[in-house]
PDB file of N, CA and C in Angstrom:
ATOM      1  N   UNK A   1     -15.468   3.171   1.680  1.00  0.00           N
ATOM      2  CA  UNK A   1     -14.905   2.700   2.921  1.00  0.00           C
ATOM      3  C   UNK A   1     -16.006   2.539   3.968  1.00  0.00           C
ATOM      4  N   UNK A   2     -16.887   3.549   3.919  1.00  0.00           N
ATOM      5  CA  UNK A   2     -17.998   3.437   4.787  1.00  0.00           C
ATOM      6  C   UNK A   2     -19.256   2.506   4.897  1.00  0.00           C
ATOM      7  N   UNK A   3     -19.130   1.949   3.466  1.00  0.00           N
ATOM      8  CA  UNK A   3     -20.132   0.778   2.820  1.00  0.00           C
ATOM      9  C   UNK A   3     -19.305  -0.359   3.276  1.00  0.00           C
ATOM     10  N   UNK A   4     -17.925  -0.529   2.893  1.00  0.00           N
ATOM     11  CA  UNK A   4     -17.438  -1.532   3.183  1.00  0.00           C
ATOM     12  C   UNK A   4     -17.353  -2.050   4.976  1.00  0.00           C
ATOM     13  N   UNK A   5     -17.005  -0.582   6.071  1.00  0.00           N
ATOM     14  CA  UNK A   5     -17.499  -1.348   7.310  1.00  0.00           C
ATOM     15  C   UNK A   5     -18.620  -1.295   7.698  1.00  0.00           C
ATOM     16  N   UNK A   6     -19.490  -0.894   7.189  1.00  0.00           N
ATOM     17  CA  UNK A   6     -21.205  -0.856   7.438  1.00  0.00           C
ATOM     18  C   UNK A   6     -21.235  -2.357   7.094  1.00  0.00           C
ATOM     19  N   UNK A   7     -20.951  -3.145   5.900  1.00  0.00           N
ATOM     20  CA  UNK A   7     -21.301  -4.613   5.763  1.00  0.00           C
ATOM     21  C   UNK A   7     -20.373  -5.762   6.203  1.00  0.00           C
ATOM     22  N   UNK A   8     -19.803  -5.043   6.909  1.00  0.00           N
ATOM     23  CA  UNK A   8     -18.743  -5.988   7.711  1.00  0.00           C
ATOM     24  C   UNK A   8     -19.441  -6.571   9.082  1.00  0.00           C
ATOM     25  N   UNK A   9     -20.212  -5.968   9.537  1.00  0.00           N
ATOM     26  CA  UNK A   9     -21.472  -6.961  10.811  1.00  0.00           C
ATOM     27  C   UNK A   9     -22.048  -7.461  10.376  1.00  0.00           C
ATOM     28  N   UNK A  10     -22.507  -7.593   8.612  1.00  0.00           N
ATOM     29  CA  UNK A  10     -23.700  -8.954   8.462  1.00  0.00           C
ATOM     30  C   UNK A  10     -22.328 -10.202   8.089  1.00  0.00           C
ATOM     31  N   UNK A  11     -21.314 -10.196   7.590  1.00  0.00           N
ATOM     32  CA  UNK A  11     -20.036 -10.667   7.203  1.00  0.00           C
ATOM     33  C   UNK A  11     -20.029 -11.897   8.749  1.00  0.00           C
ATOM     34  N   UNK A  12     -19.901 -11.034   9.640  1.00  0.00           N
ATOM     35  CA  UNK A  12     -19.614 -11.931  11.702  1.00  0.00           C
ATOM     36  C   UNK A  12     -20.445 -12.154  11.673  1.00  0.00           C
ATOM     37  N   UNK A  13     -21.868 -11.899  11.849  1.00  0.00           N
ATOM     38  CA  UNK A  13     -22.919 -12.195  12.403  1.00  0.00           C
ATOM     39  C   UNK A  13     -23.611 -13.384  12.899  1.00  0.00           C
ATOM     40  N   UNK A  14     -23.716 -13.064  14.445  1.00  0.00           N
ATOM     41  CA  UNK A  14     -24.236 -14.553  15.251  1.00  0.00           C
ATOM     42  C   UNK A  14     -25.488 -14.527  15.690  1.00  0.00           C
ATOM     43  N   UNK A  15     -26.106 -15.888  15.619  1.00  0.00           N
ATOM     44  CA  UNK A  15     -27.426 -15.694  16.451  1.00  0.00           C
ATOM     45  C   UNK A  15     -28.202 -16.111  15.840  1.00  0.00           C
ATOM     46  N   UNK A  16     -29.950 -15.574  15.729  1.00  0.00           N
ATOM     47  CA  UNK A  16     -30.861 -15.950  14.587  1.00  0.00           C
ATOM     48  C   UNK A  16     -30.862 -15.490  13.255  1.00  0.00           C
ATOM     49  N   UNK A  17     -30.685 -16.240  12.384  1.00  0.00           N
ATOM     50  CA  UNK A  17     -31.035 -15.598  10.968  1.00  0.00           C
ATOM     51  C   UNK A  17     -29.322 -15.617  10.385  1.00  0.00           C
ATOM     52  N   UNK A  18     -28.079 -15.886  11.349  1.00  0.00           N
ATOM     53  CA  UNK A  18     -26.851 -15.551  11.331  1.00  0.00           C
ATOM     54  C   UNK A  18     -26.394 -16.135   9.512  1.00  0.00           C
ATOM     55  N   UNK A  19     -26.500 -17.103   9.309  1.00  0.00           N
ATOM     56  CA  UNK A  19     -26.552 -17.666   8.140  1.00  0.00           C
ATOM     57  C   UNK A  19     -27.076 -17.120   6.835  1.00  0.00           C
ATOM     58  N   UNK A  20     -27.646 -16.552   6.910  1.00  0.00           N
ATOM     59  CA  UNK A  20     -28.239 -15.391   5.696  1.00  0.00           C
ATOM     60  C   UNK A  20     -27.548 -14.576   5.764  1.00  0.00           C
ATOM     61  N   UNK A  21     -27.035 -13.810   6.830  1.00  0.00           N
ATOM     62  CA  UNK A  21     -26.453 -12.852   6.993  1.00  0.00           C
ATOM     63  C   UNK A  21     -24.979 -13.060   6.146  1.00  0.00           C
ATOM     64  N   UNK A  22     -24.643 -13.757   6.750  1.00  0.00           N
ATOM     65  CA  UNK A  22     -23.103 -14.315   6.646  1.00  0.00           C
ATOM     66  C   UNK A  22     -22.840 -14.185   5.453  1.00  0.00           C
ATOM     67  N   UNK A  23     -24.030 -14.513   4.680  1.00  0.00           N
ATOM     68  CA  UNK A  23     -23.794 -15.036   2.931  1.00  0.00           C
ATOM     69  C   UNK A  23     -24.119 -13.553   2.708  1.00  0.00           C
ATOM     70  N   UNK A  24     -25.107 -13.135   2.808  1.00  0.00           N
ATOM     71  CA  UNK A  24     -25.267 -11.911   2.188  1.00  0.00           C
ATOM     72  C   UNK A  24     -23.691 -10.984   2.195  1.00  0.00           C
ATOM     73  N   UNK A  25     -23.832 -10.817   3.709  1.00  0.00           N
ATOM     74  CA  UNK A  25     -22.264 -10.039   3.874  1.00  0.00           C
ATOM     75  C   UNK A  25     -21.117 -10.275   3.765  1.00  0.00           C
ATOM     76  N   UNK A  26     -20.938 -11.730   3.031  1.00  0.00           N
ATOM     77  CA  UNK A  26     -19.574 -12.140   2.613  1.00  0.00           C
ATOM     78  C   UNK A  26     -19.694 -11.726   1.031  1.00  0.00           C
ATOM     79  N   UNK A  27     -20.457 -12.112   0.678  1.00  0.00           N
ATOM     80  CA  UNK A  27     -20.588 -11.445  -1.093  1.00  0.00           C
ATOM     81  C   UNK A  27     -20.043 -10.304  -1.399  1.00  0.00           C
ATOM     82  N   UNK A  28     -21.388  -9.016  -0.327  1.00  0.00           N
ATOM     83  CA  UNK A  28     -20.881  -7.960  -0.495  1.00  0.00           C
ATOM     84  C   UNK A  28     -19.645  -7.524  -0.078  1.00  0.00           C
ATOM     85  N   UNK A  29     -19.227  -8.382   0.710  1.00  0.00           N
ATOM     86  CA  UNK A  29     -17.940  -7.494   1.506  1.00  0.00           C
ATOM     87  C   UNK A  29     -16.879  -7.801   0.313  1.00  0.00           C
ATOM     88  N   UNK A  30     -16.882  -9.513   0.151  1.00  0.00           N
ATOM     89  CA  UNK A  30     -15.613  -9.648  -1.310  1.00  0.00           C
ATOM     90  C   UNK A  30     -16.044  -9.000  -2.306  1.00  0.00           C
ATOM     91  N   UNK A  31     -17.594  -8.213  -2.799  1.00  0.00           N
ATOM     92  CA  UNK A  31     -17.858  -7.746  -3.521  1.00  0.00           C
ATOM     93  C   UNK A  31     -16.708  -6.425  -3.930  1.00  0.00           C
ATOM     94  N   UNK A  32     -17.210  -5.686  -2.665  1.00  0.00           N
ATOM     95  CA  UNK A  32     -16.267  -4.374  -2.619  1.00  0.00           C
ATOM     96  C   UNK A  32     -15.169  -4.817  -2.765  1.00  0.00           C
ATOM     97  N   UNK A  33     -14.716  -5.597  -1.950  1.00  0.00           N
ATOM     98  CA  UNK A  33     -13.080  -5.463  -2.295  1.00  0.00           C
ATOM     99  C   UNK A  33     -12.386  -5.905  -3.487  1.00  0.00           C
ATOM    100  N   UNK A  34     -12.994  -6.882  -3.938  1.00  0.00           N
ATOM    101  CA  UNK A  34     -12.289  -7.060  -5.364  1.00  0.00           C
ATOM    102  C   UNK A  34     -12.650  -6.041  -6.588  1.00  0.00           C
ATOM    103  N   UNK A  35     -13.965  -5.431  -5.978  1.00  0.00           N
ATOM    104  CA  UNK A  35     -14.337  -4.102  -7.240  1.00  0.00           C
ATOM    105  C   UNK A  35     -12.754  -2.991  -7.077  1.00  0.00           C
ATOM    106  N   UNK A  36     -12.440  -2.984  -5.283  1.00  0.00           N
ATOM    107  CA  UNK A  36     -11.821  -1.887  -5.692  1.00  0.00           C
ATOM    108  C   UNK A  36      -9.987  -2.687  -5.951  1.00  0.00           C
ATOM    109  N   UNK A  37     -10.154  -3.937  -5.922  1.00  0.00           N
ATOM    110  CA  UNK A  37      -8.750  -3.742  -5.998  1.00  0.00           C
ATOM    111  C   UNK A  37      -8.900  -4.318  -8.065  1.00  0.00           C
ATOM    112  N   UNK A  38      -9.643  -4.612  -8.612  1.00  0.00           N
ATOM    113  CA  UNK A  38      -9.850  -4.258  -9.558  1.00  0.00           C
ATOM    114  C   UNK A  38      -9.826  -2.889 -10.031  1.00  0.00           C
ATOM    115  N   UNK A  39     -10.311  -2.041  -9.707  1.00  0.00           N
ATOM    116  CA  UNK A  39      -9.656  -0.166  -9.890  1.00  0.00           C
ATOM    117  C   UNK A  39      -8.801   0.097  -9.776  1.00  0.00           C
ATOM    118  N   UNK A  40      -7.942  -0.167  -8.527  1.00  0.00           N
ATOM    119  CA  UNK A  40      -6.725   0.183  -8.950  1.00  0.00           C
ATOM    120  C   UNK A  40      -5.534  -0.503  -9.331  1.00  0.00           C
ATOM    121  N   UNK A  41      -5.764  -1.601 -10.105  1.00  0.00           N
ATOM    122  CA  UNK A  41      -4.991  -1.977 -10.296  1.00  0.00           C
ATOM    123  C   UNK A  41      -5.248  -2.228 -11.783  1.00  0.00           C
ATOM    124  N   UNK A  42      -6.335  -3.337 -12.119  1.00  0.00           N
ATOM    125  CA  UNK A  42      -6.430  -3.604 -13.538  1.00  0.00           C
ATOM    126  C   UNK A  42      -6.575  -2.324 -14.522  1.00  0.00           C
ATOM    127  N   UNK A  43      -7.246  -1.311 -14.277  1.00  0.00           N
ATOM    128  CA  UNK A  43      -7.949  -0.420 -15.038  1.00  0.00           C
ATOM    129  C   UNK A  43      -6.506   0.226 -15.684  1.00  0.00           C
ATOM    130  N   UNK A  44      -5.880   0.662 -14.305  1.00  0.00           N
ATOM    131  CA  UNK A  44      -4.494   1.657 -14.961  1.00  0.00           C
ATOM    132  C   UNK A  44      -3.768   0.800 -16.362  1.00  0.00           C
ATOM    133  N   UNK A  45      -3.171  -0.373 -15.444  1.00  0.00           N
ATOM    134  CA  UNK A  45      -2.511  -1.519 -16.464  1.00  0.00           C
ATOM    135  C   UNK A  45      -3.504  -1.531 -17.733  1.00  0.00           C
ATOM    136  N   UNK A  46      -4.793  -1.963 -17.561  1.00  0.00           N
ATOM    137  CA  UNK A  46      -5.162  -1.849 -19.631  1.00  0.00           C
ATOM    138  C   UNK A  46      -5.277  -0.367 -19.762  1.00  0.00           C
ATOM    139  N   UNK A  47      -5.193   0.417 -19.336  1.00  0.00           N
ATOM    140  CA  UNK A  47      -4.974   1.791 -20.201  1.00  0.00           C
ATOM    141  C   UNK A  47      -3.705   1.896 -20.926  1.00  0.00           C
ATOM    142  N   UNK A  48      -2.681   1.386 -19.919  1.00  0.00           N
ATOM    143  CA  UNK A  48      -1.096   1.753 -20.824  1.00  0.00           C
ATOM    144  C   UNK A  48      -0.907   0.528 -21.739  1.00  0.00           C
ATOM    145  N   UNK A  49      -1.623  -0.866 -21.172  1.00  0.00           N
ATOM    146  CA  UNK A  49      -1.851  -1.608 -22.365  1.00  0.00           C
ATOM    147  C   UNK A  49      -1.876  -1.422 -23.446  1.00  0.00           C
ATOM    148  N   UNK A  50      -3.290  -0.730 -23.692  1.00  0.00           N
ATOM    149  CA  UNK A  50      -4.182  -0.037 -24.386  1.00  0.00           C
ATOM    150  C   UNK A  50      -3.660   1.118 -25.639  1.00  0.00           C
ATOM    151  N   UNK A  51      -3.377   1.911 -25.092  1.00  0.00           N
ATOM    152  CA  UNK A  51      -2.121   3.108 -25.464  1.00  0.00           C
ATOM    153  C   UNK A  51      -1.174   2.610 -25.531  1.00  0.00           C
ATOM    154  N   UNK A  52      -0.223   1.955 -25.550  1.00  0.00           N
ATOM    155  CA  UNK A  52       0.628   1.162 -25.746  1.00  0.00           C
ATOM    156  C   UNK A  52       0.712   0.269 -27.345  1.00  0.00           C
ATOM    157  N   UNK A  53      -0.087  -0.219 -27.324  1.00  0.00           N
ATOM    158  CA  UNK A  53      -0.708  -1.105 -28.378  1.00  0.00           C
ATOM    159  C   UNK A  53      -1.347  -0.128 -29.510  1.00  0.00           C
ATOM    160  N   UNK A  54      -2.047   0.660 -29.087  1.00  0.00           N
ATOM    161  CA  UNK A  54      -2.588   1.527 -30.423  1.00  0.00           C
ATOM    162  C   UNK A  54      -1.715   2.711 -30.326  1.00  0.00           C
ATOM    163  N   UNK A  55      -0.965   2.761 -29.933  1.00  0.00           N
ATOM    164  CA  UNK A  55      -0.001   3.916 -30.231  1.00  0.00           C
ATOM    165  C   UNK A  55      -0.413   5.417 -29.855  1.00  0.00           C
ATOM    166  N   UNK A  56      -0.101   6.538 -29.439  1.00  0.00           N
ATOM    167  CA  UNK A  56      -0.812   7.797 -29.092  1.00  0.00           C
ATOM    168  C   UNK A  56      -0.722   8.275 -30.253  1.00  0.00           C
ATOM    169  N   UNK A  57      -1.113   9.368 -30.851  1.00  0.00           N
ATOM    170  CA  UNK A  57      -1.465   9.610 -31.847  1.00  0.00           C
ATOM    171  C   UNK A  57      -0.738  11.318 -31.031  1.00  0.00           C
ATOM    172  N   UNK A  58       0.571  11.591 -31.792  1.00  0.00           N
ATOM    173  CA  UNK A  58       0.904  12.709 -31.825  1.00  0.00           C
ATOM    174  C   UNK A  58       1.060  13.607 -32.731  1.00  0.00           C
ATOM    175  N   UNK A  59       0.917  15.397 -32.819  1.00  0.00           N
ATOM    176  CA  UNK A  59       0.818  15.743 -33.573  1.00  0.00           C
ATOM    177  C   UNK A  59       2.114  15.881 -34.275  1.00  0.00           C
ATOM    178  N   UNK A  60       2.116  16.754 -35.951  1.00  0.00           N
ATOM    179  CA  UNK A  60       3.079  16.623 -36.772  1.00  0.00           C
ATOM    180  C   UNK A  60       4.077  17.956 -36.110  1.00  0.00           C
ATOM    181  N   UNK A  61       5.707  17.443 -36.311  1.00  0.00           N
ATOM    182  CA  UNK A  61       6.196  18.527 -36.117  1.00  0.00           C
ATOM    183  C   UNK A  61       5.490  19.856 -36.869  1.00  0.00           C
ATOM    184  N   UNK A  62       6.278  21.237 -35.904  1.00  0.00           N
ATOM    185  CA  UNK A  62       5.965  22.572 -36.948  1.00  0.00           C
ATOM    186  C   UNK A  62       6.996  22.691 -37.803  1.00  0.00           C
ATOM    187  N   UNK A  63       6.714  23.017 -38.889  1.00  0.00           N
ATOM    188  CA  UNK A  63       7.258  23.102 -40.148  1.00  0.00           C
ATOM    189  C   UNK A  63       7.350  25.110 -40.351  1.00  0.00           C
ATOM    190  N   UNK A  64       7.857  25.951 -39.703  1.00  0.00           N
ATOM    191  CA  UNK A  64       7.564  26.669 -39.822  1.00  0.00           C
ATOM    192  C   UNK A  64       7.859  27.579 -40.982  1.00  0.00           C
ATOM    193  N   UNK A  65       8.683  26.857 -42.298  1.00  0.00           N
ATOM    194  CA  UNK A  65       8.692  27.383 -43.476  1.00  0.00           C
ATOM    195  C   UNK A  65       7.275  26.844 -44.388  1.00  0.00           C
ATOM    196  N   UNK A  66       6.300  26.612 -44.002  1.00  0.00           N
ATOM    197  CA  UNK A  66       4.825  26.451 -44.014  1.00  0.00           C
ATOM    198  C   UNK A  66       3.974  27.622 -43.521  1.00  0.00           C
ATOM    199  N   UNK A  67       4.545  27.469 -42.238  1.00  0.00           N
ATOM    200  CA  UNK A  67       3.894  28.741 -41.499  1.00  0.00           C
ATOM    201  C   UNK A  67       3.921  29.917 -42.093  1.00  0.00           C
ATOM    202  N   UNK A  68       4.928  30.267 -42.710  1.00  0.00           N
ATOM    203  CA  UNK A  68       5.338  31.700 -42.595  1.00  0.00           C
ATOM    204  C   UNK A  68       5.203  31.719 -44.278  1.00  0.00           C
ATOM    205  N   UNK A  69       4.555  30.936 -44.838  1.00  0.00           N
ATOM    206  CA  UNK A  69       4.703  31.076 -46.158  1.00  0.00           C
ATOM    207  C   UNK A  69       3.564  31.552 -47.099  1.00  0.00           C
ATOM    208  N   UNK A  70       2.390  31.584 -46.274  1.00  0.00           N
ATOM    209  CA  UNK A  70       1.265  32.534 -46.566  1.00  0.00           C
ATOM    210  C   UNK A  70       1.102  33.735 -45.803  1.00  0.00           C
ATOM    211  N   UNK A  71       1.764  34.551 -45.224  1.00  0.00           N
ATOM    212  CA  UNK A  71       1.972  35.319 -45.013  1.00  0.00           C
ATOM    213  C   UNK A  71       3.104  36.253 -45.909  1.00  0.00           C
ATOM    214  N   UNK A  72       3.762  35.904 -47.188  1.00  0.00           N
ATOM    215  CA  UNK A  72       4.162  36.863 -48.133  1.00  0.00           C
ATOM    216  C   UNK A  72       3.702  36.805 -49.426  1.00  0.00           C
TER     217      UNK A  72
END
């Protein structure tokens, strides 16, 4: 958040040199923001994608006439 309004004055910027600026700080500024609305949004969605599609891998019920069957 603090990166993002730190590069928000080269983003306005008037005067000499304003034009470099502008570009530089429009990059970075859509930089950040699409990094983060890429985080929270795409990343979650392909995880359950993700898991979804390959299935979770749960363990086998207990069988506990297994269990208890090396023990007599």
């Amino acid at each position: 958040l603090a990166f993002f309004f730190g590069t928000l004055p080269l983003a306005v910027a008037t005067g000499a040199g304003a034009g470099a600026m502008n570009a530089i700080g429009t990059a970075v500024t859509g930089g950040m923001l699409s990094a983060t609305f890429i985080d929270l949004i795409f990343i979650p969605m392909f995880f359950v994608l993700i898991s979804q599609a390959f299935g979770r891998r749960r363990p086998r019920p207990h069988d506990p006439e297994i269990a208890t069957n090396h023990l007599t």
